[in-house]
N, C-alpha and C. Protein backbone atom coordinates (compact mmCIF):
# COMPACT_ATOMS: atom_id res chain seq x y z
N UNK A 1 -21.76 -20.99 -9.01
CA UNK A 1 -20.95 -22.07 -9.50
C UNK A 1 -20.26 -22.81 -8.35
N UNK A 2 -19.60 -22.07 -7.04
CA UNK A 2 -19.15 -22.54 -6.01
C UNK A 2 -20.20 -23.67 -5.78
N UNK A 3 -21.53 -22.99 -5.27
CA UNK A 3 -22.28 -24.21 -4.48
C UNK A 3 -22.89 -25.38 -5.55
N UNK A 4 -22.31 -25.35 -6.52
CA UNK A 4 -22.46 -26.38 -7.77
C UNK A 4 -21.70 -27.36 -7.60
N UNK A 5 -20.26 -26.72 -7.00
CA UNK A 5 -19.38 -27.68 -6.72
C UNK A 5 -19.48 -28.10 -5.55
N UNK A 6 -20.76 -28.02 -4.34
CA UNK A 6 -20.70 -28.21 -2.65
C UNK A 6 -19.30 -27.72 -2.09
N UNK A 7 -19.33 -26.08 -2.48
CA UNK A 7 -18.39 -25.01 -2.32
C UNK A 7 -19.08 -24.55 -0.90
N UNK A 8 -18.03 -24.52 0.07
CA UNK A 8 -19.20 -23.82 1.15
C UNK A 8 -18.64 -22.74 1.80
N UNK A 9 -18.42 -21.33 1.40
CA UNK A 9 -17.84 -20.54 1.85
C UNK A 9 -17.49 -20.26 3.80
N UNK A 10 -16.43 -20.25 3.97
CA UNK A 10 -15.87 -20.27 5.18
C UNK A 10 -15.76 -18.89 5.76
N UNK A 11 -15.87 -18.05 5.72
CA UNK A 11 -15.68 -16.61 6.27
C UNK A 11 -15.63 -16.51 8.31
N UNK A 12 -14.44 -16.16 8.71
CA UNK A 12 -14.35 -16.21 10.10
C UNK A 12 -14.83 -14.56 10.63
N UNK A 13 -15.63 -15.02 11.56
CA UNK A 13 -15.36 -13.54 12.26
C UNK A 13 -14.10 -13.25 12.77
N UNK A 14 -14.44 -11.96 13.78
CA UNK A 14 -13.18 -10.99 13.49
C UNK A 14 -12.46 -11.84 14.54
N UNK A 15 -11.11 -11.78 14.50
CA UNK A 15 -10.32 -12.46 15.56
C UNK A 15 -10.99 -13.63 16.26
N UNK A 16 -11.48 -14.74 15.33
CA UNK A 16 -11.90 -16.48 15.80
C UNK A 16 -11.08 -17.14 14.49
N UNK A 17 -10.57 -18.05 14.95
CA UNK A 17 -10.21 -19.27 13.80
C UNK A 17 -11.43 -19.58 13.33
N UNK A 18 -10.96 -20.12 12.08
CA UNK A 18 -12.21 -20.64 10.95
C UNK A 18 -12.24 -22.40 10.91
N UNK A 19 -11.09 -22.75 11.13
CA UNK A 19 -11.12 -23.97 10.96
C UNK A 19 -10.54 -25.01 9.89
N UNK A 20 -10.77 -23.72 8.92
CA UNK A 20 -10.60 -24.84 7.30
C UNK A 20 -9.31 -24.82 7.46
N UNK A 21 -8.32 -24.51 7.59
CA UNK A 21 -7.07 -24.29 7.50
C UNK A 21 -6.64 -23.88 6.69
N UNK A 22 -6.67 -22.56 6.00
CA UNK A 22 -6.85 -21.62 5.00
C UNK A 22 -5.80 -20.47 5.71
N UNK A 23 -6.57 -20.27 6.96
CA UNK A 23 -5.65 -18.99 6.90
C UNK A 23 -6.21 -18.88 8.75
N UNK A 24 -5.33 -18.54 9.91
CA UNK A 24 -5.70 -18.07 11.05
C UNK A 24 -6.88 -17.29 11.33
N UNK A 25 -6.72 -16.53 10.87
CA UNK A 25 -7.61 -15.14 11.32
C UNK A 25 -7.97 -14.35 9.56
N UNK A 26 -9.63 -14.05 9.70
CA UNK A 26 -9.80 -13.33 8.57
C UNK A 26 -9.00 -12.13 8.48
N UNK A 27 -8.51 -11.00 9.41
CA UNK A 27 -8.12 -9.54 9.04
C UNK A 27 -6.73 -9.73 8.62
N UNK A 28 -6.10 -10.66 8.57
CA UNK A 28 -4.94 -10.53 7.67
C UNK A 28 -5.29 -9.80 6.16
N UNK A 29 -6.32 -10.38 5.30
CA UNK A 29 -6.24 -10.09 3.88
C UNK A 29 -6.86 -8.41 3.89
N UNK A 30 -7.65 -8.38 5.42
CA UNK A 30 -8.20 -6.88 5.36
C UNK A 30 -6.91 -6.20 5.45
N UNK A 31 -6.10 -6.40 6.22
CA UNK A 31 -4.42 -5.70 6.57
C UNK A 31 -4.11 -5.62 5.50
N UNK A 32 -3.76 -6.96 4.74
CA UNK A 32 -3.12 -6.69 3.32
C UNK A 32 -3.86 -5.65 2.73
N UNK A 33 -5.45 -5.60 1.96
CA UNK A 33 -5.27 -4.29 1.68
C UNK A 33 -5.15 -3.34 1.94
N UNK A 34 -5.35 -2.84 3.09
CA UNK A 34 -5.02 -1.90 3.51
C UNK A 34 -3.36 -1.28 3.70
N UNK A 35 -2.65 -2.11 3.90
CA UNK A 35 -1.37 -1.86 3.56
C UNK A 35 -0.60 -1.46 2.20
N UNK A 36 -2.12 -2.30 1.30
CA UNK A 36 -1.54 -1.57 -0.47
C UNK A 36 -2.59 -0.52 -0.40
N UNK A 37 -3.41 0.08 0.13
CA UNK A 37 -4.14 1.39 0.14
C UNK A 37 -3.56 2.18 0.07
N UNK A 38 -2.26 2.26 1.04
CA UNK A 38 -1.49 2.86 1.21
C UNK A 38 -0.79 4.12 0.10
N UNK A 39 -0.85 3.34 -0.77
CA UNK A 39 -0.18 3.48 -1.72
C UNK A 39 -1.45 4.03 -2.89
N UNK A 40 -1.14 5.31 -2.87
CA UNK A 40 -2.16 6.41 -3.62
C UNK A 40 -2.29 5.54 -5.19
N UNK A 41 -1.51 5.14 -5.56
CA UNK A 41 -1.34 5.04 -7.57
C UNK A 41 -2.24 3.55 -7.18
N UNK A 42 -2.01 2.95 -6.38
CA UNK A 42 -2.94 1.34 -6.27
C UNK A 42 -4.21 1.96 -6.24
N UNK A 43 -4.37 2.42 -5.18
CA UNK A 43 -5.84 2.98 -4.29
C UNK A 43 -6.74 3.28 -5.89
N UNK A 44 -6.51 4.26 -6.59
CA UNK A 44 -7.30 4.37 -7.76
C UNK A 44 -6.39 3.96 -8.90
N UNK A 45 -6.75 3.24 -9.73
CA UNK A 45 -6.27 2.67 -11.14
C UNK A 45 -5.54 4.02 -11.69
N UNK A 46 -4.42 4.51 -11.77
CA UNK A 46 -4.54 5.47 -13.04
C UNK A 46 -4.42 4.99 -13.95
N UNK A 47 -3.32 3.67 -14.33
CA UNK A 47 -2.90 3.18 -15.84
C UNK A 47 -3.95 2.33 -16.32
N UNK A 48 -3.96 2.95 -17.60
CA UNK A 48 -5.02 1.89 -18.29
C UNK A 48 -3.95 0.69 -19.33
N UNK A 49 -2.90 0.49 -18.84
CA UNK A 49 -2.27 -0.70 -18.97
C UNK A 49 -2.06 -1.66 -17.93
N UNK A 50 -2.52 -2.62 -17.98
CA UNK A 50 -2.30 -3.65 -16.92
C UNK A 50 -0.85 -4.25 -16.48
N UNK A 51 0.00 -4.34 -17.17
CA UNK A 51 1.16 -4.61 -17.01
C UNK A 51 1.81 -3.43 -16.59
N UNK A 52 1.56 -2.50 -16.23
CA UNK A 52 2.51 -0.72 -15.34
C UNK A 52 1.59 -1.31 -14.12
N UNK A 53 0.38 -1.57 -13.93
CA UNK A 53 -0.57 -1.74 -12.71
C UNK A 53 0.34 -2.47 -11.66
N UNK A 54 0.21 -3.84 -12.67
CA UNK A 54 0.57 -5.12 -12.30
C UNK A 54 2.26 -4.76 -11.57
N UNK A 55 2.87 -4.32 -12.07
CA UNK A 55 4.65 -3.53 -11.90
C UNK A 55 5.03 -2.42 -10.35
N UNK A 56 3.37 -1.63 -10.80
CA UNK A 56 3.60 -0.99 -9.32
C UNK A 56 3.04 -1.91 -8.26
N UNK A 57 2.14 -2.70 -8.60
CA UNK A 57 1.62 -3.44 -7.29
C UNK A 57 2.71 -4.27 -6.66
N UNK A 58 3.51 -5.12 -7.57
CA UNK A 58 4.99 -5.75 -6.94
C UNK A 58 5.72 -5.06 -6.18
N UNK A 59 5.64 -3.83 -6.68
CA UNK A 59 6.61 -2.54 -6.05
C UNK A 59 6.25 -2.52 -4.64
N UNK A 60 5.09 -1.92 -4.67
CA UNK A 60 4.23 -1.64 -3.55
C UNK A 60 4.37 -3.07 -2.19
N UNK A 61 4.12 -4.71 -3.33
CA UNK A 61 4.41 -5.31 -1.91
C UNK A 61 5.90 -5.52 -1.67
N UNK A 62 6.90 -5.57 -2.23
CA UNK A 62 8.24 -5.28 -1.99
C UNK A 62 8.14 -4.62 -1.10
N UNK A 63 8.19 -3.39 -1.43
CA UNK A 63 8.41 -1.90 -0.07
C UNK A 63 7.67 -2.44 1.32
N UNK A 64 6.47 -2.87 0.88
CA UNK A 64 6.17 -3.39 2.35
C UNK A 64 6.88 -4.18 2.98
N UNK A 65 7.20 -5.29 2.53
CA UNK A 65 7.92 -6.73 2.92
C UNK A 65 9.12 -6.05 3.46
N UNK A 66 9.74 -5.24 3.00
CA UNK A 66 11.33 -4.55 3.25
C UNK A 66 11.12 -3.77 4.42
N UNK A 67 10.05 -3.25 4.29
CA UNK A 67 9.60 -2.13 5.46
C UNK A 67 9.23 -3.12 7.15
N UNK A 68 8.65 -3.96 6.85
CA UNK A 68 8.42 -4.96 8.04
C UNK A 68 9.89 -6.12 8.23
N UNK A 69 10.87 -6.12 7.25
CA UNK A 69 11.70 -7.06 7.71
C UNK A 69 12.98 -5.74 8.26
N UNK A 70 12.84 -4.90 7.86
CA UNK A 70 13.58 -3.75 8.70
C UNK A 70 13.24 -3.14 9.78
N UNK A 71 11.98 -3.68 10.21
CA UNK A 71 11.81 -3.69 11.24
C UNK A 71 12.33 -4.23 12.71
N UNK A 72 12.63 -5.26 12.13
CA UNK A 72 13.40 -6.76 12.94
C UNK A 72 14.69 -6.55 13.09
N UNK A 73 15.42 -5.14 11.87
CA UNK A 73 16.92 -5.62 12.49
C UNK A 73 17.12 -4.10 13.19
């Protein structure tokens, strides 16, 4: 459907700009997950409710965000 729309996927290698102006560097979004990997209850689904999922994943990037801005002071 992308290339229906003359969608042309941009994917950067590792540490090169891409260009589109999307985003610097691809391993940011690899970091991001890996930073919610972290976190055992993300890593495998246990709830089969989406809204407890959805609740810990906020959690999860909170704690991060708090964890890297406490870093700084």
């Amino acid at each position: 459907m992308a290339r229906a729309l003359q969608i042309r996927p941009l994917i950067a290698r590792r540490s090169t700009p891409h260009g589109s102006g999307l985003g610097k560097q691809r391993w940011v979004v690899e970091q991001t997950f890996a930073l919610l990997h972290a976190f055992r209850r993300l890593r495998i689904r246990w709830e089969a409710r989406a809204d407890i999922h959805e609740a810990f994943l906020k959690l999860a990037c909170a704690l991060i965000c708090w964890r890297r801005l406490n870093s700084f002071c």
